[in-house]
N, C-alpha and C. Protein backbone atom coordinates (compact mmCIF):
# COMPACT_ATOMS: atom_id res chain seq x y z
N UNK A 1 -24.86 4.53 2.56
CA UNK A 1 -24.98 3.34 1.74
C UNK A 1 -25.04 2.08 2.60
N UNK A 2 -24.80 2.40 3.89
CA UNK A 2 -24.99 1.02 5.17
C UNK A 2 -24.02 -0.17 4.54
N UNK A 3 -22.76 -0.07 4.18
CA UNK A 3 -22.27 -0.93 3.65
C UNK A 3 -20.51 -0.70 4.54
N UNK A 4 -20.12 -1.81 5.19
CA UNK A 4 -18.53 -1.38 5.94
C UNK A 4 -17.75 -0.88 4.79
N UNK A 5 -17.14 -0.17 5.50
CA UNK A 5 -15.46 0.53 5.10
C UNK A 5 -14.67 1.14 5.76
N UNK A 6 -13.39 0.76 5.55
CA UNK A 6 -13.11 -0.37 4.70
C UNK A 6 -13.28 -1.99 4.93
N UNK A 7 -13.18 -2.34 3.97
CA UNK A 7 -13.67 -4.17 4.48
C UNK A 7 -12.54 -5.13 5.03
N UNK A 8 -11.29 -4.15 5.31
CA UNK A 8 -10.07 -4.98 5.95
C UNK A 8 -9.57 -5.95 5.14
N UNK A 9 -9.79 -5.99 3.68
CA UNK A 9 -9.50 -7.36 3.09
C UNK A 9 -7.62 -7.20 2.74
N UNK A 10 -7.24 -7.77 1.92
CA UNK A 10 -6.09 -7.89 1.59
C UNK A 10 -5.84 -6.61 0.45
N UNK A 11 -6.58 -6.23 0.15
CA UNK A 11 -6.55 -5.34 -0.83
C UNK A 11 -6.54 -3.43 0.05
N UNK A 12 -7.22 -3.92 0.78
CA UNK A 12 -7.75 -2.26 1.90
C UNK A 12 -6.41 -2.34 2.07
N UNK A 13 -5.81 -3.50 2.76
CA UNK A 13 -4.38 -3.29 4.04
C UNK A 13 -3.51 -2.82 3.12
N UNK A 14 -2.82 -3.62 1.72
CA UNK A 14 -2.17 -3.23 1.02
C UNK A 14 -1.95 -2.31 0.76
N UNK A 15 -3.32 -1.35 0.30
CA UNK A 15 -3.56 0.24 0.46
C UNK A 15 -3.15 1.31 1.46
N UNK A 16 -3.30 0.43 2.65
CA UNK A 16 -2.93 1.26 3.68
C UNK A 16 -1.36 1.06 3.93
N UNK A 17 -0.30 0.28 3.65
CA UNK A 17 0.65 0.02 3.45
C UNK A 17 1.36 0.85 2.37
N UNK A 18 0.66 0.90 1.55
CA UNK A 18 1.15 2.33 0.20
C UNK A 18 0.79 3.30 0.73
N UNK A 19 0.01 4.15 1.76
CA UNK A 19 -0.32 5.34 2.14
C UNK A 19 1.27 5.11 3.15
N UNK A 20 1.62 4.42 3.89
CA UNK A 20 2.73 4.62 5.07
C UNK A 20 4.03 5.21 3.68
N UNK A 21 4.20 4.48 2.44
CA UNK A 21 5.28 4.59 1.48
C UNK A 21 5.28 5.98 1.68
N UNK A 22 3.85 6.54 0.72
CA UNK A 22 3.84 7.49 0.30
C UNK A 22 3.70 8.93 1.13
N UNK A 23 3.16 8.75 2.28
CA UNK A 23 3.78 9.69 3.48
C UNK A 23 5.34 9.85 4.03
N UNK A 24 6.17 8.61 3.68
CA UNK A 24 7.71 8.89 3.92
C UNK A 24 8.38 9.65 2.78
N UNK A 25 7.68 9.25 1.67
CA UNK A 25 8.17 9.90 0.56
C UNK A 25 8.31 11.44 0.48
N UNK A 26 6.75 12.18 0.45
CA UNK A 26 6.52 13.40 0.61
C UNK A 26 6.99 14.01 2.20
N UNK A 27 7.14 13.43 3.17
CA UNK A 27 7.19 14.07 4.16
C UNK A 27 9.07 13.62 4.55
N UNK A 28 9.97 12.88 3.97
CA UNK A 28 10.67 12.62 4.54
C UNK A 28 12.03 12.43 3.35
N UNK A 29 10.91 12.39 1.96
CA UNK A 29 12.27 13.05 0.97
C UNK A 29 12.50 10.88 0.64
N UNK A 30 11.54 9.75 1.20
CA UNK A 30 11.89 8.94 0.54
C UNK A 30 12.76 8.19 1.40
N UNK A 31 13.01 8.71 2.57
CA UNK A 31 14.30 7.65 3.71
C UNK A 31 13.70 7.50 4.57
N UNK A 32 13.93 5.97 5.17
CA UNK A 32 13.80 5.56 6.48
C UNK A 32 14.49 5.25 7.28
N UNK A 33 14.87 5.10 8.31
CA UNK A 33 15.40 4.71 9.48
C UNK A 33 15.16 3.39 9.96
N UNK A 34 16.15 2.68 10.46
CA UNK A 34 16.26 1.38 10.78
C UNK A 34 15.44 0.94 11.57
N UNK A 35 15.24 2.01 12.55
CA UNK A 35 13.88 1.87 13.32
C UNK A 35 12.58 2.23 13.52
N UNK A 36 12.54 2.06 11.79
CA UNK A 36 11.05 2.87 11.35
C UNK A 36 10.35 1.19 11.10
N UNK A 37 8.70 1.69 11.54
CA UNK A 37 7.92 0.75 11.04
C UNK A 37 7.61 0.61 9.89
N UNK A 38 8.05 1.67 8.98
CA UNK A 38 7.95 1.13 7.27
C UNK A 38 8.96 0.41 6.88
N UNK A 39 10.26 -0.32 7.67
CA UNK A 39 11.27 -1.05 7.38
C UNK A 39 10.41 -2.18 7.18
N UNK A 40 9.73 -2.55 8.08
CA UNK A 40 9.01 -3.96 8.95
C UNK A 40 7.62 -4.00 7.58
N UNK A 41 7.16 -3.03 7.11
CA UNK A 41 6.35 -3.21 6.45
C UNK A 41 6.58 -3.31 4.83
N UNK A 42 7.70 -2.65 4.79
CA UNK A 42 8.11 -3.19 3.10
C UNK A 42 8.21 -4.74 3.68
N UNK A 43 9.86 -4.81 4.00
CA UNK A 43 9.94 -6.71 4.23
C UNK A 43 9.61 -7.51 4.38
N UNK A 44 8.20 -7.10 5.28
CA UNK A 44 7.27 -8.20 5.04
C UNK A 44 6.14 -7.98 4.28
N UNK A 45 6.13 -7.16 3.71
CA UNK A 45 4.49 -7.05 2.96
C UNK A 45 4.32 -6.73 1.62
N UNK A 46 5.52 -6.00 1.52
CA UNK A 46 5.72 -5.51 -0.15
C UNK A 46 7.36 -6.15 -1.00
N UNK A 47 6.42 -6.82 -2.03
CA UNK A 47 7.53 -7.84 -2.75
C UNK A 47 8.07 -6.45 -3.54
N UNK A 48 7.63 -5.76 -4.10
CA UNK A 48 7.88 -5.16 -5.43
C UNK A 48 8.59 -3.52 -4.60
N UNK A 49 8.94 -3.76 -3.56
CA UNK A 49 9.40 -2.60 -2.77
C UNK A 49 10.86 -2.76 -1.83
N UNK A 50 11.83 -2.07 -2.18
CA UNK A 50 13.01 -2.63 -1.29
C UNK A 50 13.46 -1.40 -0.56
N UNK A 51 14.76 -1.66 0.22
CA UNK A 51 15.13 0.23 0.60
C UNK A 51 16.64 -0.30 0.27
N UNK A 52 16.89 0.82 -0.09
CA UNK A 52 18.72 0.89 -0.69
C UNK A 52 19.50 0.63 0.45
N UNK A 53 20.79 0.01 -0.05
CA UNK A 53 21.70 0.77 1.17
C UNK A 53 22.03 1.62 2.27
N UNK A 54 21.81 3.22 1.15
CA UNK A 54 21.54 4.05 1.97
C UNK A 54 20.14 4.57 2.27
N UNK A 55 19.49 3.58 3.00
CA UNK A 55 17.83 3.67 3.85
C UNK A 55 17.58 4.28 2.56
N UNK A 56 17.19 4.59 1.62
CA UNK A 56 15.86 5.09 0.62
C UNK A 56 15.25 4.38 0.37
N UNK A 57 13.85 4.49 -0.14
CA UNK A 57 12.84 3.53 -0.86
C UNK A 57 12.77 3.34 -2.30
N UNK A 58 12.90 1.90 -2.58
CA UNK A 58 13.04 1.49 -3.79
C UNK A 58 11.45 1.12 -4.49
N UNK A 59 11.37 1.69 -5.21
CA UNK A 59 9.94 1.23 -5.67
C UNK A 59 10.47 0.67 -7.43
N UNK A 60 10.45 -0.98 -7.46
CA UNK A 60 10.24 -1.46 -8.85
C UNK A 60 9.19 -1.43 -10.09
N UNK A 61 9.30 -1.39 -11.08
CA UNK A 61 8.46 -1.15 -11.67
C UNK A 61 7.51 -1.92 -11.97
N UNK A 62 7.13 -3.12 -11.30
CA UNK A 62 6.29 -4.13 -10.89
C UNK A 62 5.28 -3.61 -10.21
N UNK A 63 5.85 -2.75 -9.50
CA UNK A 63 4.95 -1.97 -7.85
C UNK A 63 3.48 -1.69 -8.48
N UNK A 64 4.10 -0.79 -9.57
CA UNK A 64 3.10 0.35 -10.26
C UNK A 64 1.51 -0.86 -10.30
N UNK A 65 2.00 -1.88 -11.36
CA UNK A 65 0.85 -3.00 -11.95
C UNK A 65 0.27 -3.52 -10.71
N UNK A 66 0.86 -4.03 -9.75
CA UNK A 66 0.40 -4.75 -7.99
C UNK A 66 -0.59 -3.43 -7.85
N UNK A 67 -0.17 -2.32 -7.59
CA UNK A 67 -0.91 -1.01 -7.00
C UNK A 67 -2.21 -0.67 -7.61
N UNK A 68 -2.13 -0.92 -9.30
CA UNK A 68 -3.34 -0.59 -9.57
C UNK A 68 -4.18 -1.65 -9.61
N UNK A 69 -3.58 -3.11 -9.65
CA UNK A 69 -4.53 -4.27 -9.53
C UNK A 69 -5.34 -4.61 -7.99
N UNK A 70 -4.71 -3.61 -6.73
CA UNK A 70 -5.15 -3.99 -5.98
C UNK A 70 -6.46 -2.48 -5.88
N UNK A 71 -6.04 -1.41 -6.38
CA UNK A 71 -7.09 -0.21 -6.42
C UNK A 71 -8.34 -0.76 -7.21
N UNK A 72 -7.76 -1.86 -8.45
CA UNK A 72 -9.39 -2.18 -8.97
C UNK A 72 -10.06 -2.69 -8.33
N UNK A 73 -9.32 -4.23 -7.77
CA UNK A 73 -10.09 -5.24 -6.89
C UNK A 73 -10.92 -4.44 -5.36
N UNK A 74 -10.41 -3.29 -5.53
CA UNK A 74 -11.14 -2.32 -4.01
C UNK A 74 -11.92 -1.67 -4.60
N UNK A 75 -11.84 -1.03 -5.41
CA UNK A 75 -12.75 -0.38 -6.26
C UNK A 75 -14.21 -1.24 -6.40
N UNK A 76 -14.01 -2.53 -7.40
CA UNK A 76 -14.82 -3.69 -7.56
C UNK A 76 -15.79 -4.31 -6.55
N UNK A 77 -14.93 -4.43 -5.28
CA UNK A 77 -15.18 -5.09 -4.41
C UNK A 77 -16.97 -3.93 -3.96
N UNK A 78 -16.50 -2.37 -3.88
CA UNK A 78 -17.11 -1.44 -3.40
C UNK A 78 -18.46 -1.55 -4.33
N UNK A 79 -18.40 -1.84 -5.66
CA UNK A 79 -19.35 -1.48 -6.69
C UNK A 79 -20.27 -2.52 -6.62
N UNK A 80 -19.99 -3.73 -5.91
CA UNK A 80 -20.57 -5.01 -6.06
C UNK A 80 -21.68 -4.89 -4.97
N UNK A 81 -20.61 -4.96 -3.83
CA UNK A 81 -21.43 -4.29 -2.56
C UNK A 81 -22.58 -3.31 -3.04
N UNK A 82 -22.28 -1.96 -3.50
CA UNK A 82 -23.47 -1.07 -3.47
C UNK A 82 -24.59 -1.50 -4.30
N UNK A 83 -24.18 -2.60 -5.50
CA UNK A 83 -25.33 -3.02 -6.37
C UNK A 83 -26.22 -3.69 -5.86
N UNK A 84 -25.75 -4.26 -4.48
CA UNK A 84 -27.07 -5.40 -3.78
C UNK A 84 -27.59 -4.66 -2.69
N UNK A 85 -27.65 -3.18 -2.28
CA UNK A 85 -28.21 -3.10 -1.04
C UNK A 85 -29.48 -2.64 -1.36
């Protein structure tokens, strides 16, 4: 389709920021370590995401609506692109 991907926008990274969640989740049962780079990437990047006390990941139910508003705007972004080439 000769068109980049991903387009690095704010919406791709975000995405790729929910793939780091969701690999601790399945692969790690949902805990991180103090000296994990998904500490550094909830706190600074995800409002709607915290970790407990005891290191688990908190996902609010805000997350869900952010997650799929940013899958449309990537989605969108892709469909727009392919309509002009």
């Amino acid at each position: 389709m000769n068109i980049k991907f991903p387009d690095q926008g704010k919406d791709w990274i975000f995405l790729k920021n929910v793939k780091e969640i969701r690999n601790c989740i399945v692969h790690e049962g949902g805990f991180v370590t103090d000296d994990s780079s998904l500490v550094n990437i909830i706190r600074k990047h995800l409002k709607n995401v915290d970790i407990s006390p005891n290191n688990e990941i908190l996902i609010e139910e805000k997350f869900i609506e952010e997650l799929v508003n940013h899958i449309d705007n990537n989605l969108y972004s892709l469909i727009i692109k392919t309509e002009y080439l």
